[in-house]
N, C-alpha and C. Protein backbone atom coordinates (compact mmCIF):
# COMPACT_ATOMS: atom_id res chain seq x y z
N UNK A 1 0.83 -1.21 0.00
CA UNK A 1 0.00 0.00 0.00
C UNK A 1 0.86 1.26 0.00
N UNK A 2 1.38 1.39 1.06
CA UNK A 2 2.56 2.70 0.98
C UNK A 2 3.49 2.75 -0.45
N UNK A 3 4.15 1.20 -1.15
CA UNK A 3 4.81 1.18 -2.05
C UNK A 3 4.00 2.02 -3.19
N UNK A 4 2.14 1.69 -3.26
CA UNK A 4 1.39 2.31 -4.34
C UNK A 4 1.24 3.79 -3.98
N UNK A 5 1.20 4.27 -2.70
CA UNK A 5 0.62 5.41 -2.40
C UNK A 5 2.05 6.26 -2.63
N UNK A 6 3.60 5.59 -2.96
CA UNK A 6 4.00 6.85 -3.09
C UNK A 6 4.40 7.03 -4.52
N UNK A 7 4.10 5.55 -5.16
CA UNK A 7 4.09 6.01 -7.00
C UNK A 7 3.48 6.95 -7.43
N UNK A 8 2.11 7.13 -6.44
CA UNK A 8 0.68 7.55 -7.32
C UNK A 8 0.84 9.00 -6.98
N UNK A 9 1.79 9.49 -6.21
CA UNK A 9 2.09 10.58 -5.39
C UNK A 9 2.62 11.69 -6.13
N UNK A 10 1.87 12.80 -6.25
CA UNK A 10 2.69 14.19 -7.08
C UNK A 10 3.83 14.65 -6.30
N UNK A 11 4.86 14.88 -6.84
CA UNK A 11 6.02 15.74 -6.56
C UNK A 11 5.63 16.67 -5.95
N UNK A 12 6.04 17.15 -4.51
CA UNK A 12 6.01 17.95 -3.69
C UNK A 12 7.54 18.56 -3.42
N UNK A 13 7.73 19.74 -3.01
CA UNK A 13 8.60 20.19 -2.90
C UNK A 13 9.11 20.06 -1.17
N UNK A 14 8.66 19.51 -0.63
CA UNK A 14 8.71 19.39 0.89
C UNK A 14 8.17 17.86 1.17
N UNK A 15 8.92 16.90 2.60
CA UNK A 15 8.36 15.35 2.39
C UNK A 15 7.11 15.95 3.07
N UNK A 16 6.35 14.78 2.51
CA UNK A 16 4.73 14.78 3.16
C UNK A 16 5.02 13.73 4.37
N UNK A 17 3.31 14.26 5.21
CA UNK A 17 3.84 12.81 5.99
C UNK A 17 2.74 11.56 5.16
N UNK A 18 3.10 10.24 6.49
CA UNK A 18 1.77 9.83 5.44
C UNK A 18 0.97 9.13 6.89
N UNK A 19 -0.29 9.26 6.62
CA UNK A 19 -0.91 8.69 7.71
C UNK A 19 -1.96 7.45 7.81
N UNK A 20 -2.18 7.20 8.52
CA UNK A 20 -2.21 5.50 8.52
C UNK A 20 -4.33 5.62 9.14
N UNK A 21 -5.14 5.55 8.29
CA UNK A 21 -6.67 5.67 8.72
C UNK A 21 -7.31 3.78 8.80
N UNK A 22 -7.64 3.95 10.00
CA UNK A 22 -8.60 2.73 10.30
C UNK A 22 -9.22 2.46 10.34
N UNK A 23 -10.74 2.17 9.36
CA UNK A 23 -12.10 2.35 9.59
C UNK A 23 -12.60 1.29 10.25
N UNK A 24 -13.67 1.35 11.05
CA UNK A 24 -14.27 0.18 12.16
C UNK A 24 -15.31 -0.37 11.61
N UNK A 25 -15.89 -1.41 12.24
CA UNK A 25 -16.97 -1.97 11.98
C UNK A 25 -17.63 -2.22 13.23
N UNK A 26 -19.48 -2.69 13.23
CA UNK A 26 -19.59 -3.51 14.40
C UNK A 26 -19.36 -3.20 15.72
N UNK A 27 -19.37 -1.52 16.16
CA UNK A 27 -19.07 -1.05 17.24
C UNK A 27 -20.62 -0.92 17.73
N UNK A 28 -20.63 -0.89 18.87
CA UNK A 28 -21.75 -0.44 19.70
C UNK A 28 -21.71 1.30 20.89
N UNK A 29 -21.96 2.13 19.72
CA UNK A 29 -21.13 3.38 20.28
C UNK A 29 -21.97 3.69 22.03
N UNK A 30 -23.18 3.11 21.81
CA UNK A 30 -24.09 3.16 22.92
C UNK A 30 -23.21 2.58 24.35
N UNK A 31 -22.86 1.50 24.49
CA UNK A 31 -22.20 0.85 24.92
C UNK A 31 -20.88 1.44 25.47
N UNK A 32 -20.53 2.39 24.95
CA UNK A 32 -19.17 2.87 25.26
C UNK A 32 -17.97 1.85 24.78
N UNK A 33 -18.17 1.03 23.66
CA UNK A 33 -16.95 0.09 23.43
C UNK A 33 -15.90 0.88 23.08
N UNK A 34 -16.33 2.32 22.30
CA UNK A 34 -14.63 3.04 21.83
C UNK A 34 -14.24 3.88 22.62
N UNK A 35 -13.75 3.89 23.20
CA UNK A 35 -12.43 5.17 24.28
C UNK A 35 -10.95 4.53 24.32
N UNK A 36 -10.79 5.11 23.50
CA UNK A 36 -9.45 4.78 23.06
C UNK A 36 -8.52 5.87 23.25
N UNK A 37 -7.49 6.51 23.96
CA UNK A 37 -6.81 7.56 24.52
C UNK A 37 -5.58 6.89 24.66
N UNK A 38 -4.33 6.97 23.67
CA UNK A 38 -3.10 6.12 23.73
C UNK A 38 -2.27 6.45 23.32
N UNK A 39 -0.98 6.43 23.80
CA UNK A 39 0.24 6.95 23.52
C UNK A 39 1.28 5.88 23.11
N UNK A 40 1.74 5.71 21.64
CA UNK A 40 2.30 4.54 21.04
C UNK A 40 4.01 5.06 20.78
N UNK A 41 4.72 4.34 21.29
CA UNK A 41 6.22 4.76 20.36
C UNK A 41 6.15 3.72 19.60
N UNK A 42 6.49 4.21 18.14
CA UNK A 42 6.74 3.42 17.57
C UNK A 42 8.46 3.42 17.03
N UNK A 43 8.85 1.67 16.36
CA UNK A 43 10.29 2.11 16.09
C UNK A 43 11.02 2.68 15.69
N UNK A 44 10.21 3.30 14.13
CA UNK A 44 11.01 4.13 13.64
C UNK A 44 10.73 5.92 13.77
N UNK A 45 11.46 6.60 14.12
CA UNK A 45 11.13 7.78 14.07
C UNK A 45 11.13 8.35 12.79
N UNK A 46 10.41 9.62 13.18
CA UNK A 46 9.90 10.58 12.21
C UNK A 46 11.27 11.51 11.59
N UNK A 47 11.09 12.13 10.39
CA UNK A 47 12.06 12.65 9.68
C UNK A 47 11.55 14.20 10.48
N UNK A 48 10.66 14.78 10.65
CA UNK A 48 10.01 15.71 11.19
C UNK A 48 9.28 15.58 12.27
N UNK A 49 10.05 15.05 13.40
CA UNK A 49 9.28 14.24 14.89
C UNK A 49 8.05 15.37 14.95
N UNK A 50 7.27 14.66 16.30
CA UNK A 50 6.35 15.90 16.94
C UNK A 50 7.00 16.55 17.70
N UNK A 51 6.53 17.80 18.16
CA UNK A 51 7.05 18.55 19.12
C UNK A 51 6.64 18.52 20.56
N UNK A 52 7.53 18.66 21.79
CA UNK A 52 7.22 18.35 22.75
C UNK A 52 7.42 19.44 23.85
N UNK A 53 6.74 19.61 24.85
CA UNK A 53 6.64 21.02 25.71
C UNK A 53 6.95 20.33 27.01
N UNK A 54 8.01 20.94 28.20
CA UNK A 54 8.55 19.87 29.24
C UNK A 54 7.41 21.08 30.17
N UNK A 55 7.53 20.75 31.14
CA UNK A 55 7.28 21.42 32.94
C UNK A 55 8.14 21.09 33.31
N UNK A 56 9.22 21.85 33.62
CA UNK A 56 10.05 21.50 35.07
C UNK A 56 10.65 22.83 35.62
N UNK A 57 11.65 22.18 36.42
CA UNK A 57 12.18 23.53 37.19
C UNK A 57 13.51 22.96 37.34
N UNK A 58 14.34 23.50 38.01
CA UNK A 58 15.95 23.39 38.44
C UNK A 58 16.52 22.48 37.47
N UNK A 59 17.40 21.48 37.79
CA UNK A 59 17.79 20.10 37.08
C UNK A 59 16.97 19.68 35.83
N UNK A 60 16.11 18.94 35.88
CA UNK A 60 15.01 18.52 34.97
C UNK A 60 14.68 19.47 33.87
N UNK A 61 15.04 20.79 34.27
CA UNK A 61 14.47 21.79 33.02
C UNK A 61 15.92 21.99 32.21
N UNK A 62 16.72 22.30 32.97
CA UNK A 62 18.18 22.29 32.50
C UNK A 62 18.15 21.01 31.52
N UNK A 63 17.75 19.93 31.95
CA UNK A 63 18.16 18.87 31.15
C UNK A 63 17.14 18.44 30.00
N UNK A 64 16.09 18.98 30.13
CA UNK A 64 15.19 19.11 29.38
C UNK A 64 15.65 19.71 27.86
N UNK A 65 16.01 20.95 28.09
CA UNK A 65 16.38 21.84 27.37
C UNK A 65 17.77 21.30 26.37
N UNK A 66 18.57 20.88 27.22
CA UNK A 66 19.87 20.39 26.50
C UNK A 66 19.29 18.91 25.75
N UNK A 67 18.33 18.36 25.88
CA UNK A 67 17.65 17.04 25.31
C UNK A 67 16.93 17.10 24.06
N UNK A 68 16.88 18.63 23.36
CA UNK A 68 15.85 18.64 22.68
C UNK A 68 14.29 19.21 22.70
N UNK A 69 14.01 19.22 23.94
CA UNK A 69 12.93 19.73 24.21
C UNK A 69 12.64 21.13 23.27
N UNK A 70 11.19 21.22 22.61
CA UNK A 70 10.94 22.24 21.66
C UNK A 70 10.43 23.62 22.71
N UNK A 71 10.26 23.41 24.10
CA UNK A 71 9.94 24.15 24.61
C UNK A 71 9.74 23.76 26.75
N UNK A 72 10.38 24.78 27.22
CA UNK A 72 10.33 24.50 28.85
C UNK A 72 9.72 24.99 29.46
N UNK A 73 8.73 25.11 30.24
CA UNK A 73 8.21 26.27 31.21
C UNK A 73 8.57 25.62 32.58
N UNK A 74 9.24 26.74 32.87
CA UNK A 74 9.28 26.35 34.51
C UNK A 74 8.18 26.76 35.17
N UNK A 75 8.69 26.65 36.92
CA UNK A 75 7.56 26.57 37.38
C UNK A 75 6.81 28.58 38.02
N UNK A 76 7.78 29.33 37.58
CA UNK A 76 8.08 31.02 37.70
C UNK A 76 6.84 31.16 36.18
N UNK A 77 7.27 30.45 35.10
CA UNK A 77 6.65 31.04 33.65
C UNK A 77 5.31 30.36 34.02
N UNK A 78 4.93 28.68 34.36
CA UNK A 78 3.96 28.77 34.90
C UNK A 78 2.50 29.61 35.45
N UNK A 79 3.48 30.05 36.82
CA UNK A 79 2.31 30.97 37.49
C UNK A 79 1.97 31.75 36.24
N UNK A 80 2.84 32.64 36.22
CA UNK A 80 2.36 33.55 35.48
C UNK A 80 1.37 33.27 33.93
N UNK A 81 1.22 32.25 33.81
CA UNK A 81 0.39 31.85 32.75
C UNK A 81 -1.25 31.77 33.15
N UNK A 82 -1.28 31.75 34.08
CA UNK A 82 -2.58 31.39 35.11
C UNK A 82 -3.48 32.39 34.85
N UNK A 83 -2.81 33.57 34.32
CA UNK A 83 -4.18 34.70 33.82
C UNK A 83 -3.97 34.85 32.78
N UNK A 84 -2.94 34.05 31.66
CA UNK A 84 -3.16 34.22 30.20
C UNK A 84 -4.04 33.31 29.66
N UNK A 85 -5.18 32.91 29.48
CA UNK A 85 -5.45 32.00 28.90
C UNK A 85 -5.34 32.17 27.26
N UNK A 86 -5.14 33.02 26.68
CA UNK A 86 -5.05 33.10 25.25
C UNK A 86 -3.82 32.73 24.84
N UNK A 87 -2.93 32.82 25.85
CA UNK A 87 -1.64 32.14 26.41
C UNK A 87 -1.87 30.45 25.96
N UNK A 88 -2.28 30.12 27.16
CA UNK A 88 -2.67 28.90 27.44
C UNK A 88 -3.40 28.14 26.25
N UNK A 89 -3.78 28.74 25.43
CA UNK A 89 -4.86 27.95 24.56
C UNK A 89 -4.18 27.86 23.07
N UNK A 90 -3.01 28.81 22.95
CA UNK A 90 -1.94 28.73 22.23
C UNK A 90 -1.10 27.97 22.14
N UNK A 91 -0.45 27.06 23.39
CA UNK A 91 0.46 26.46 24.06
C UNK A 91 -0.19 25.35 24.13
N UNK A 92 -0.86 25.31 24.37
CA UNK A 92 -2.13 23.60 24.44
C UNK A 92 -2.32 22.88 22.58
N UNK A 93 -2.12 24.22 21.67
CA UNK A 93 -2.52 23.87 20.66
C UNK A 93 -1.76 23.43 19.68
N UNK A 94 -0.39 24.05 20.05
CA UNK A 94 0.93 24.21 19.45
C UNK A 94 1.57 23.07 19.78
N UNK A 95 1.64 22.04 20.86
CA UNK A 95 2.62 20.98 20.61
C UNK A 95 1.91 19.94 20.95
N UNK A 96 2.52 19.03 20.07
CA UNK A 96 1.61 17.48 20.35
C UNK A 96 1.86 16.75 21.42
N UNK A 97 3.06 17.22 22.30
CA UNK A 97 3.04 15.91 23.89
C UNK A 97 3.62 17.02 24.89
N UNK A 98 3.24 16.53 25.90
CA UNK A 98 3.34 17.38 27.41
C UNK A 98 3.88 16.58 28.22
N UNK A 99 5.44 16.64 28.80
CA UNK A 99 6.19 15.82 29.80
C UNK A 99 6.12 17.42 31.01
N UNK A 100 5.87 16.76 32.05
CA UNK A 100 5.80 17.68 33.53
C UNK A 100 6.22 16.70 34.89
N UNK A 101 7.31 17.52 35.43
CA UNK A 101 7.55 17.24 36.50
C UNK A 101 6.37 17.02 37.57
N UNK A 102 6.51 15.96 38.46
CA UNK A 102 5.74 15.95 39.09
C UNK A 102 4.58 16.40 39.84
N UNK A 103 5.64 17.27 40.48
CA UNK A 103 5.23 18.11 41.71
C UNK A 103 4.64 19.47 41.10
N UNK A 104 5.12 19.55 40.31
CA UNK A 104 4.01 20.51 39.01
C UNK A 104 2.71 20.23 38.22
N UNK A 105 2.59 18.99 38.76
CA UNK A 105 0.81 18.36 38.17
C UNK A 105 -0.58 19.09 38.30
N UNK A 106 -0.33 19.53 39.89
CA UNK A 106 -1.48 19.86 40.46
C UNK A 106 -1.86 21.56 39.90
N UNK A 107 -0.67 22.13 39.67
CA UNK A 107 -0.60 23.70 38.62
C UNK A 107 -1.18 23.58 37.90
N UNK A 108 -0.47 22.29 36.66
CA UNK A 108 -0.44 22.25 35.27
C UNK A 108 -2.14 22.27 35.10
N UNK A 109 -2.65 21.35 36.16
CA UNK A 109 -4.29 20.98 36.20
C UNK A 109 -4.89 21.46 36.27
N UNK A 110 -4.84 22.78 36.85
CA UNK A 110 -5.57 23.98 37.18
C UNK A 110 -5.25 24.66 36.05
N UNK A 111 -4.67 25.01 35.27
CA UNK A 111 -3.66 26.21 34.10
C UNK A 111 -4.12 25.72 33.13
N UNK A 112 -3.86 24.58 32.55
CA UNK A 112 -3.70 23.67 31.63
C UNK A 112 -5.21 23.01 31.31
N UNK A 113 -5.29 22.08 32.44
CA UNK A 113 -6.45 21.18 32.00
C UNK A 113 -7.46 20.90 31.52
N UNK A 114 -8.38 22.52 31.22
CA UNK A 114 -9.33 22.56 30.62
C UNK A 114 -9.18 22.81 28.98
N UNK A 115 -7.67 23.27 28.92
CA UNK A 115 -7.14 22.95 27.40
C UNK A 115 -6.62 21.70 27.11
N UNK A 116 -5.93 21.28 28.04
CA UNK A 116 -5.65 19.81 27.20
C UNK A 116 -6.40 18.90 27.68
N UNK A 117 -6.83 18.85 28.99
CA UNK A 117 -7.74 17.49 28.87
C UNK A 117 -9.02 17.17 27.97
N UNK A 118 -9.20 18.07 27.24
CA UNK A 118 -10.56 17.35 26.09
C UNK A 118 -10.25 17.13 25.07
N UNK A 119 -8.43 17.28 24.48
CA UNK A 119 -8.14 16.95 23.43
C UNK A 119 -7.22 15.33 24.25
N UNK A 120 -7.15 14.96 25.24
CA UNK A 120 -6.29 14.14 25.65
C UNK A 120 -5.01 13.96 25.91
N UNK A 121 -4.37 15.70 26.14
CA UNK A 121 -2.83 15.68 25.86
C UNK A 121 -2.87 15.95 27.49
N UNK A 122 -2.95 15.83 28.26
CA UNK A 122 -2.29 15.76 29.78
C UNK A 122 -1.19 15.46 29.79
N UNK A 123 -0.13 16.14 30.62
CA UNK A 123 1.22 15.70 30.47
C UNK A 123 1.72 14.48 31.04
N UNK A 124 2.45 13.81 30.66
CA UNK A 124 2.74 12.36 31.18
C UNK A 124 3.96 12.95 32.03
N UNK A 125 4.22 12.41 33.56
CA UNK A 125 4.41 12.82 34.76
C UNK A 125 5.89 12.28 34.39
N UNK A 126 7.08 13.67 34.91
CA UNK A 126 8.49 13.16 35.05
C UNK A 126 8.86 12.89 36.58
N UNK A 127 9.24 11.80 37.32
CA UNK A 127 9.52 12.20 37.92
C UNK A 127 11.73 12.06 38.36
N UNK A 128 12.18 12.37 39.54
CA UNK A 128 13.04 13.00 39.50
C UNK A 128 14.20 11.99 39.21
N UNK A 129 13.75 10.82 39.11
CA UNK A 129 15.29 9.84 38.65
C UNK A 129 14.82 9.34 36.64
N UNK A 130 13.63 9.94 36.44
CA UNK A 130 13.60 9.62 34.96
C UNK A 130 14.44 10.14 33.89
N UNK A 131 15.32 9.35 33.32
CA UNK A 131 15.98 9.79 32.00
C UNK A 131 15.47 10.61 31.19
N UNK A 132 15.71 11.94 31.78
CA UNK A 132 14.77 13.25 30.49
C UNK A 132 15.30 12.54 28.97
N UNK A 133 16.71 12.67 28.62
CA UNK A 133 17.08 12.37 27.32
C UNK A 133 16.36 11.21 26.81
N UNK A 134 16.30 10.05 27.38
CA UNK A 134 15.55 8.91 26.93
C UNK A 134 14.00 9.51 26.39
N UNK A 135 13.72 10.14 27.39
CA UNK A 135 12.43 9.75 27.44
C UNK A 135 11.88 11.08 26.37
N UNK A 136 12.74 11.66 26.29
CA UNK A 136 11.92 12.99 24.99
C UNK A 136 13.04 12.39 23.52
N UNK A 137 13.80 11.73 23.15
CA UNK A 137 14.07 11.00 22.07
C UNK A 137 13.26 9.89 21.73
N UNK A 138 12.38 9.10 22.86
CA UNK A 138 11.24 8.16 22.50
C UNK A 138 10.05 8.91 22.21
N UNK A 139 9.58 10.10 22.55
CA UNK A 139 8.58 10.75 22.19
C UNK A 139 8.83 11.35 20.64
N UNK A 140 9.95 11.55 20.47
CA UNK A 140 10.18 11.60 19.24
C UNK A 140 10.12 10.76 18.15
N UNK A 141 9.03 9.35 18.59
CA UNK A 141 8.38 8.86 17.42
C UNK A 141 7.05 8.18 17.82
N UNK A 142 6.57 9.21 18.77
CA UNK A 142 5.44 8.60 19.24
C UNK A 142 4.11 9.63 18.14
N UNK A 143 2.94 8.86 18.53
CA UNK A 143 1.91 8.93 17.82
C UNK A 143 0.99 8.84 19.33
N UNK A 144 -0.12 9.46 19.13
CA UNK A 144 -1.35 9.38 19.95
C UNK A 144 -2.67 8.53 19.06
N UNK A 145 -3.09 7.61 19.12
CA UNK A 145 -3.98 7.23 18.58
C UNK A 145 -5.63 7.56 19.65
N UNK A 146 -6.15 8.06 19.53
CA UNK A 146 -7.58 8.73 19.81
C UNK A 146 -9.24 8.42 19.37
N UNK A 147 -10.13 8.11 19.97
CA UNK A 147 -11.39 7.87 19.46
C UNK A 147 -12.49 8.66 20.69
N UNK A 148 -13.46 9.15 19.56
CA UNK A 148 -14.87 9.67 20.37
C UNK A 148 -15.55 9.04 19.65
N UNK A 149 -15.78 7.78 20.41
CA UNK A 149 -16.99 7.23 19.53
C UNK A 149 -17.22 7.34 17.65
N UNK A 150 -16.06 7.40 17.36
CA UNK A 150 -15.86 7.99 15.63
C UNK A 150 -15.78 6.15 15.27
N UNK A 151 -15.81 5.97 14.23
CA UNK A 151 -16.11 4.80 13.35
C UNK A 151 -14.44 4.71 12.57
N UNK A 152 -13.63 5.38 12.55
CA UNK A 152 -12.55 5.58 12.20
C UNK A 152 -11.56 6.04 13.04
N UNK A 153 -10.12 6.03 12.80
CA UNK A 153 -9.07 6.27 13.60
C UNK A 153 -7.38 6.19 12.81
N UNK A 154 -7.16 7.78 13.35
CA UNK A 154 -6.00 8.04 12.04
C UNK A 154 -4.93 8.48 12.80
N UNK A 155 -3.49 8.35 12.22
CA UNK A 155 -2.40 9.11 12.97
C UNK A 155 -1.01 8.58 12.32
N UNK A 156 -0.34 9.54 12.14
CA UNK A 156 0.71 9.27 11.07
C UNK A 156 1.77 8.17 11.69
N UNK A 157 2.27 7.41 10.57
CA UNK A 157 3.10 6.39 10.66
C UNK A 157 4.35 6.59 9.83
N UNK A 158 4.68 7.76 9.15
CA UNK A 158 5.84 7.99 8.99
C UNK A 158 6.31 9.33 7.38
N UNK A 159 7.13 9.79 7.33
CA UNK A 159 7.31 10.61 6.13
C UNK A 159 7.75 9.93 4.67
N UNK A 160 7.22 10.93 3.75
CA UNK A 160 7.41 10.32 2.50
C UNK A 160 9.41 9.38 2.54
N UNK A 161 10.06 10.28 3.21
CA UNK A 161 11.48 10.28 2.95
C UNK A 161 11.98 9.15 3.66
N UNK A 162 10.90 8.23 4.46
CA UNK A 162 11.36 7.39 4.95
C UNK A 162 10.94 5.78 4.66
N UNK A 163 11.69 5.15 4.82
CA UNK A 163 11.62 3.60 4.10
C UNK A 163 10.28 2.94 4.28
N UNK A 164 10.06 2.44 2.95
CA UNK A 164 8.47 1.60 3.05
C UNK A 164 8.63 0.99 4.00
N UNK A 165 9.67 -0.57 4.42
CA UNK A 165 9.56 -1.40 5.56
C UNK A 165 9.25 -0.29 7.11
N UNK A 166 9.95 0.58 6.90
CA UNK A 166 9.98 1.16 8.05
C UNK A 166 8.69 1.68 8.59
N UNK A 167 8.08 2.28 7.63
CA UNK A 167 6.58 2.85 7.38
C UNK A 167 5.51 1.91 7.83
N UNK A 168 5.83 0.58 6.88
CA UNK A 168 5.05 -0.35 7.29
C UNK A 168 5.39 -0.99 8.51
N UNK A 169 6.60 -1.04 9.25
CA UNK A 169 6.42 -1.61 10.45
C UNK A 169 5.73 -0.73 11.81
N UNK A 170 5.89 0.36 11.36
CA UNK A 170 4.99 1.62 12.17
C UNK A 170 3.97 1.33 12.23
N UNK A 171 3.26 1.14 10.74
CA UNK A 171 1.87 1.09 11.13
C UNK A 171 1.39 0.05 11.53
N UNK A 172 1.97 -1.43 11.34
CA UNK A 172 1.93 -3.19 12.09
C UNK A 172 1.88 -2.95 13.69
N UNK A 173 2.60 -1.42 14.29
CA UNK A 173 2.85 -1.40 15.63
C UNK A 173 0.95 -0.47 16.16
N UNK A 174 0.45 0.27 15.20
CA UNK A 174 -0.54 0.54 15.08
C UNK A 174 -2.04 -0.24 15.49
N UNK A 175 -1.70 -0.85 14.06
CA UNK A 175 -2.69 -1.57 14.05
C UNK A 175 -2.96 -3.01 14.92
N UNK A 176 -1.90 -3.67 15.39
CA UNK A 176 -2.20 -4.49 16.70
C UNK A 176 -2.50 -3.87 18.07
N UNK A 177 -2.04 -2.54 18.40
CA UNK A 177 -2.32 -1.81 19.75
C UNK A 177 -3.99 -1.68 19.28
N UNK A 178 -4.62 -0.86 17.78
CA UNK A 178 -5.84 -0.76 18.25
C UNK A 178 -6.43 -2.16 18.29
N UNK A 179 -6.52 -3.07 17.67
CA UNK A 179 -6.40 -4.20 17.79
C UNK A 179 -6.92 -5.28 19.26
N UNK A 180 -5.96 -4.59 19.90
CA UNK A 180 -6.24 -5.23 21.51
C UNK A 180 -6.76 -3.64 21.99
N UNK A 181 -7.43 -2.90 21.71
CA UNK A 181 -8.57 -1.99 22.44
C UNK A 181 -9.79 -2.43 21.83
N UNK A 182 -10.08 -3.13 20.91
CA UNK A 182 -11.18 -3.14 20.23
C UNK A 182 -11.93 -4.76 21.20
N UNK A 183 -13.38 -4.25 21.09
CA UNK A 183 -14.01 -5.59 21.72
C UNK A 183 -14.08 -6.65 21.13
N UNK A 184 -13.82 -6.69 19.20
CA UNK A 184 -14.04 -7.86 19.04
C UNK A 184 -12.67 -8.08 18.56
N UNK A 185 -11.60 -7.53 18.91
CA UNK A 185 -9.88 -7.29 17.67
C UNK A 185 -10.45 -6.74 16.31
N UNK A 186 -9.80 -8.06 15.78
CA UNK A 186 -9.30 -7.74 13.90
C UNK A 186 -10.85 -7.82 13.67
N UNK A 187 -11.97 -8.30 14.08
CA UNK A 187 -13.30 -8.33 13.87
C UNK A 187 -13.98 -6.68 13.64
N UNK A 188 -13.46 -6.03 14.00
CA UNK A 188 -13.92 -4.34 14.45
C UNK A 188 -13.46 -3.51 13.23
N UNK A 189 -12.24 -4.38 12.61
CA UNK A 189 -11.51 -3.71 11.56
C UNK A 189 -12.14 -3.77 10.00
N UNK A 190 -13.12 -2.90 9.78
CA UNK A 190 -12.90 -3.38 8.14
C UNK A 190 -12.51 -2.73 7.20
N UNK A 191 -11.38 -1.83 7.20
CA UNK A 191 -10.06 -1.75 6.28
C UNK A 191 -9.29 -0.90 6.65
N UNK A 192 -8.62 -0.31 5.78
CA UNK A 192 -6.80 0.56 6.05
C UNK A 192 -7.01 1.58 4.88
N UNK A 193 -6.69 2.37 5.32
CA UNK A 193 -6.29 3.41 4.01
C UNK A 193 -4.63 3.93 4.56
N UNK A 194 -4.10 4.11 3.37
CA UNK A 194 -2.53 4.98 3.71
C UNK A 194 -2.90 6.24 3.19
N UNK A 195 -2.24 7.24 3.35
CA UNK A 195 -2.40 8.64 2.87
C UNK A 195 -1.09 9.66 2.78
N UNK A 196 -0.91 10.28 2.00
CA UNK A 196 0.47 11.06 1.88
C UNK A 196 -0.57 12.79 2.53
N UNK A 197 -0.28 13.67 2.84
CA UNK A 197 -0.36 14.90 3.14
C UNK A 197 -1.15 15.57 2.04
N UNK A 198 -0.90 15.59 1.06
CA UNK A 198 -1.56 16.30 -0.10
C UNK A 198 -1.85 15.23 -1.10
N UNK A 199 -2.35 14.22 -1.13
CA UNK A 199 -3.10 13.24 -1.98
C UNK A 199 -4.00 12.74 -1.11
N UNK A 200 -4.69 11.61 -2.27
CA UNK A 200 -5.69 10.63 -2.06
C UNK A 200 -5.46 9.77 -1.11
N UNK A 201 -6.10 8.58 -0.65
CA UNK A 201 -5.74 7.86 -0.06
C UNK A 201 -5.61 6.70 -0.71
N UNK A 202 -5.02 5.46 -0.54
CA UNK A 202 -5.14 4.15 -1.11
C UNK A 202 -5.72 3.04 0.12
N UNK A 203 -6.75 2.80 -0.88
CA UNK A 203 -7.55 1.95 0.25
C UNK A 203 -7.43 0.12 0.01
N UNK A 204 -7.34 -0.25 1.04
CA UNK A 204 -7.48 -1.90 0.85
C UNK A 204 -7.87 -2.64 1.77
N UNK A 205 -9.13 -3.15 1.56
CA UNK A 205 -10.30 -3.69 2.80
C UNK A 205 -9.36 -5.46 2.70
N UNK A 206 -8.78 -5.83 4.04
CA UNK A 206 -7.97 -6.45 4.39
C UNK A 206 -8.49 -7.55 5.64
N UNK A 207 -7.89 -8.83 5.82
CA UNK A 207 -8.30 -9.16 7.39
C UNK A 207 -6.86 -9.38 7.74
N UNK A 208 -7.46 -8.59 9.55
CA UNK A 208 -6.20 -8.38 9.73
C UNK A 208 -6.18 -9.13 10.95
């Protein structure tokens, strides 16, 4: 599929990404069978990772910062965010993962939470012996896979510039995680589409 989707693909002057859509079957939305809220690394990283926003303070932000991190707020820039919300709703919108020191949760929750908790980005908690470097170079090929009761479920599995196997083993890491959320598995699944950024999709109704 990816091998067809990037023949069929117009020349772009920039890589696209390409993203990986799952359509369902056989759900019972009544029921509540889909809540799906998940944070996947997959193996291969992105040529254009996501971007990631730390919380910390002293140590942890220092090391944050020297790790890559696209952005730090300590816990001083914090407060002061507490009466920006146009601030806040900027910053919630702008990066795809949120790592926060611990002891900064209960802030972030109050500041934060009514912006990111309804999109599902709550920050995943550092605390003080965790490998910042590890752990924001593994976010650097993570994906959030997400459902509201939707019949479908999408999220990129890798850039044009990067290897079909590689692409395709991204999305194999995909599609077994939703896989084991679904009530019936591969039963829930009835097909795949791949997609480049600015094209069509290529579809192929599959059992998986």
């Amino acid at each position: 599929m990816i091998k067809i989707l990037k023949e069929k693909a117009k020349k772009k002057n920039f890589a696209q990404s390409i993203e990986l859509i799952i359509s369902l079957q056989n759900i019972d939305t009544k029921k509540r069978e889909l809540n799906i809220n998940e944070v996947l690394f997959l193996p291969h990283a992105f040529t254009k990772p996501p971007t990631i926003c730390v919380f910390a303070s002293g140590g942890i932000a220092l090391e944050a910062r020297r790790s890559g991190a696209d952005r730090v707020i300590e816990r001083e820039e914090l407060n002061k965010l507490a009466t920006l919300r146009r601030e806040v709703r900027k910053i919630s919108q702008k990066y795809s993962f949120f790592l926060a020191e611990a002891s900064l949760m209960p802030t972030i929750g109050k500041i934060f939470g009514p912006y990111l908790g309804p999109k599902g980005k709550m920050p995943s908690p550092v605390l003080p012996n965790t490998p910042i470097e590890e752990t924001i170079t593994k976010y650097h090929s993570a994906v959030r896979i997400r459902t509201r009761n939707q019949f479908s479920i999408s999220c990129k599995i890798g850039d044009e510039n990067i290897e079909d196997d590689k692409v395709a083993e991204n999305a194999s890491v995909v599609i077994n995680a939703v896989k084991k959320k679904l009530p019936l598995g591969s039963k829930n699944i009835k097909n795949l589409e791949v997609k480049l950024t600015m094209g069509p999709p290529v579809e192929l109704p599959i059992e998986v």
